[in-house]
Protein backbone atom coordinates (compact mmCIF):
# COMPACT_ATOMS: atom_id res chain seq x y z
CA UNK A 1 1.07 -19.02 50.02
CA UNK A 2 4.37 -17.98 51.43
CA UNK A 3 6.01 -14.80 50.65
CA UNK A 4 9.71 -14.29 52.00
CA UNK A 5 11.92 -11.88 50.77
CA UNK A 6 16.12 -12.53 50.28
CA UNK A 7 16.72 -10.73 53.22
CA UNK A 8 14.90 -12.97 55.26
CA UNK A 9 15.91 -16.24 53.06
CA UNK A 10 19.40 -15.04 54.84
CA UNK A 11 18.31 -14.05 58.33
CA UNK A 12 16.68 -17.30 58.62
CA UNK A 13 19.26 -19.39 57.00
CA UNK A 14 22.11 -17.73 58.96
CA UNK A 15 20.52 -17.60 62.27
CA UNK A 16 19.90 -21.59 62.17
CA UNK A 17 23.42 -22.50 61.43
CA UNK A 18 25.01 -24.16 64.54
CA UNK A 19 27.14 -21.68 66.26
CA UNK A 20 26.06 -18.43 64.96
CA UNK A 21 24.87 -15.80 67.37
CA UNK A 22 23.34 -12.03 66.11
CA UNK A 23 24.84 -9.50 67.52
CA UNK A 24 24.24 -5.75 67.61
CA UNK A 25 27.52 -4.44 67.20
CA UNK A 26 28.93 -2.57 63.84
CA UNK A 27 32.65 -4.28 64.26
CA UNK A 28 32.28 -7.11 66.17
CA UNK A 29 30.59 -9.91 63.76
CA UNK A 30 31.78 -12.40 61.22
CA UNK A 31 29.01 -11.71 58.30
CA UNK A 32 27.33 -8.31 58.25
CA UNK A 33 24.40 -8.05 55.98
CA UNK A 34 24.45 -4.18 55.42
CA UNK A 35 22.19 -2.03 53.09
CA UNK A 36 23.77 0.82 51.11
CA UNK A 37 23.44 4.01 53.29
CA UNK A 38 25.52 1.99 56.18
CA UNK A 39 28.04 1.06 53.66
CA UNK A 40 28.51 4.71 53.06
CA UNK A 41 28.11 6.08 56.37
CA UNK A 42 31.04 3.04 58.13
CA UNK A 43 32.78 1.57 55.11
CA UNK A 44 36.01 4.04 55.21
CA UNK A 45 36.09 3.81 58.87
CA UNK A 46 35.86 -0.15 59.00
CA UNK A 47 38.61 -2.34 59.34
CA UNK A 48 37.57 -6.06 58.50
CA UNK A 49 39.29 -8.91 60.15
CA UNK A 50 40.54 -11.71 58.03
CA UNK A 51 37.59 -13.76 58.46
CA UNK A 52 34.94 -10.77 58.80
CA UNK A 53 32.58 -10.89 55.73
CA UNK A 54 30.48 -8.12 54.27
CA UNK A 55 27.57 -8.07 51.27
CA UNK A 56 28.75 -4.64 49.78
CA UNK A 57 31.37 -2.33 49.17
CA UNK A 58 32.62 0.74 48.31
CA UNK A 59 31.47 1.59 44.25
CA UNK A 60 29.96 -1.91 44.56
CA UNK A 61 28.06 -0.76 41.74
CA UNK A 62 31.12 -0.72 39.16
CA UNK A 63 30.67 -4.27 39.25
CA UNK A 64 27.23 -5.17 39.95
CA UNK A 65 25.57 -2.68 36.55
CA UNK A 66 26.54 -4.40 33.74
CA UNK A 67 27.22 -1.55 31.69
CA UNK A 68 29.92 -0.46 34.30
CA UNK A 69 31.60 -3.56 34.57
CA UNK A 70 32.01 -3.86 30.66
CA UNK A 71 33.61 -0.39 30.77
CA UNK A 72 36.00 -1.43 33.65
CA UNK A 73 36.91 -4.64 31.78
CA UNK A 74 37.38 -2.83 28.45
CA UNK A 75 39.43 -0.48 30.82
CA UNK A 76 41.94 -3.16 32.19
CA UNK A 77 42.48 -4.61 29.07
CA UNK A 78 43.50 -1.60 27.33
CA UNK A 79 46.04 -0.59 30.72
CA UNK A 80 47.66 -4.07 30.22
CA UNK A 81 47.95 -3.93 26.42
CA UNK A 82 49.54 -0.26 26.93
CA UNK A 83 52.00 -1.62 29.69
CA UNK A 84 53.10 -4.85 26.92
CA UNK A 85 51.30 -7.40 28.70
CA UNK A 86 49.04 -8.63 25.62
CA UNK A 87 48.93 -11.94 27.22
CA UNK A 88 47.18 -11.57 30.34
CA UNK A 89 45.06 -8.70 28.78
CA UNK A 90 43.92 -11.78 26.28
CA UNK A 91 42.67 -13.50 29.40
CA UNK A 92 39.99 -10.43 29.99
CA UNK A 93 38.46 -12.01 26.26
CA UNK A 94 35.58 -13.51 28.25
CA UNK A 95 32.52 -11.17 27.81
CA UNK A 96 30.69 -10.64 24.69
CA UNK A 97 30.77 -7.37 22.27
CA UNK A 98 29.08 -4.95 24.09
CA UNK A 99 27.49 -1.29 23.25
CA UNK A 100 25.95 1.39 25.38
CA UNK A 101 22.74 3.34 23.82
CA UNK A 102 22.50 5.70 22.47
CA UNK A 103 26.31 6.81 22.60
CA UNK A 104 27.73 3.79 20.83
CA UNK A 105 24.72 3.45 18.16
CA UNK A 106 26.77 4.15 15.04
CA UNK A 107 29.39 1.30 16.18
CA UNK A 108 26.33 -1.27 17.23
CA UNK A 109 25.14 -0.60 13.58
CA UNK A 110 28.30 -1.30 11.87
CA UNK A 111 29.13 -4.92 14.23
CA UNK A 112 25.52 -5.70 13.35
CA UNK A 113 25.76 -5.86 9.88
CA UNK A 114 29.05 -7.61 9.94
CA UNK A 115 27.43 -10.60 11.99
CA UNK A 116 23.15 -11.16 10.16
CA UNK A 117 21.33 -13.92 11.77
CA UNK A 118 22.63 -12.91 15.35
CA UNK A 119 20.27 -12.60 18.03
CA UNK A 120 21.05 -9.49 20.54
CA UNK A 121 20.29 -9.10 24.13
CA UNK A 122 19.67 -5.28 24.86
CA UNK A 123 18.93 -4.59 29.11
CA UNK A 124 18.30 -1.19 30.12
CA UNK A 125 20.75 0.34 32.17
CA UNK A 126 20.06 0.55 35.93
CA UNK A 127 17.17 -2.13 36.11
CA UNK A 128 17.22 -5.34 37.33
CA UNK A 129 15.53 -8.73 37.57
CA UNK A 130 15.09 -8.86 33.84
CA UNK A 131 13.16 -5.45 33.56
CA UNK A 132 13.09 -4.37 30.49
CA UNK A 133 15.21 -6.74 28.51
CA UNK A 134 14.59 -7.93 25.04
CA UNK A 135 15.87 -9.95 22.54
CA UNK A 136 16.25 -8.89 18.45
CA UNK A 137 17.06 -9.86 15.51
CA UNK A 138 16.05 -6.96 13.29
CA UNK A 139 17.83 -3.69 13.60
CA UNK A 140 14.15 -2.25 13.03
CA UNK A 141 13.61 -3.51 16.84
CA UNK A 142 16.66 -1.23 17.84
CA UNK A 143 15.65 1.90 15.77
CA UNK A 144 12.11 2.04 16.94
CA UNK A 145 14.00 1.72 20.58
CA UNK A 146 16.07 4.96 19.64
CA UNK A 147 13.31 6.89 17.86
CA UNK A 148 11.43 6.62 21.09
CA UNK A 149 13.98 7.20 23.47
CA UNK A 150 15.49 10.65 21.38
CA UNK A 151 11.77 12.10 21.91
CA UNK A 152 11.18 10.83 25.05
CA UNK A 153 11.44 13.75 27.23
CA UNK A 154 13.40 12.54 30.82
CA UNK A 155 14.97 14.57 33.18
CA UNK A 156 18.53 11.71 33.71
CA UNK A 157 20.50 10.35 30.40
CA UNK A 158 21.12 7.21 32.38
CA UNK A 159 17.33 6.52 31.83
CA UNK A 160 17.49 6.37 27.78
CA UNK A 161 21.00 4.28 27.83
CA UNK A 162 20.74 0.61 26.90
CA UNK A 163 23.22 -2.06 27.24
CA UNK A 164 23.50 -4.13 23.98
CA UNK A 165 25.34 -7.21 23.59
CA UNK A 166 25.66 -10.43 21.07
């Protein structure tokens, strides 16, 4: 049995392409695999050459949680529509309706009795790799979500959100 994590799916794949040398250095490289902390700790300092490539960045996370990026899309498409530019904000019409839970309950409740027989996706916020996820049909499935997550005693909100989506 073979375990191998991505990291070293990378490492191994990079290292045996022809050319490609490893190299110590924090500016001199063309890809840098970097974890978190060193993005933090070098990013602002770090100027990248135009063929320098990097695996993270800056608020990386705006993008990569879900939840996030649907609020920055939602975000850009009502700048454009405020600055007359309906057009290209119609072109940001690509991701389905999405809620956050609890905060946006009332307004999940109201889209999903306009639209019976849908079947909703609903990922917790901040998990990955399909943690957590379910599909529903039944707003009981929802409700019994809430009721347990308004007496479930945590000490971070971000814990009891959940993304919803059609």
């Amino acid at each position: 049995m073979c375990v191998c994590s991505l990291r070293n799916t990378i490492y191994d794949a990079l290292r045996n392409r022809p050319g490609w040398v490893e190299t110590d250095s924090d500016t001199d490289f063309d890809f840098a695999w970097a974890d978190v902390p060193w993005m933090r700790q070098n990013f602002d300092g770090l100027r990248l050459d135009e063929t320098q490539r990097i695996n993270h960045f800056r608020n990386h996370y705006e993008l990569t949680r879900k939840d996030l990026m649907v609020k920055n899309l939602k975000r850009m498409t009502r700048s454009l529509q405020r600055e007359d530019r309906a057009g290209e904000a119609q072109g940001y019409d690509f991701f389905p309706v999405t809620f956050i839970l609890p905060n946006d309950y009332n307004m999940f409740v109201e889209e999903f009795k306009r639209n019976p027989g849908y079947t909703w996706i609903a990922k917790p916020v901040g998990k990955a790799q399909g943690r957590g996820i379910f599909l529903f049909n039944d707003i009981k499935d929802v409700k019994e979500w809430k009721k347990a997550n308004d007496t479930r005693n945590t000490s971070s909100k971000k814990d009891n959100e959940e993304e919803v989506e059609t």
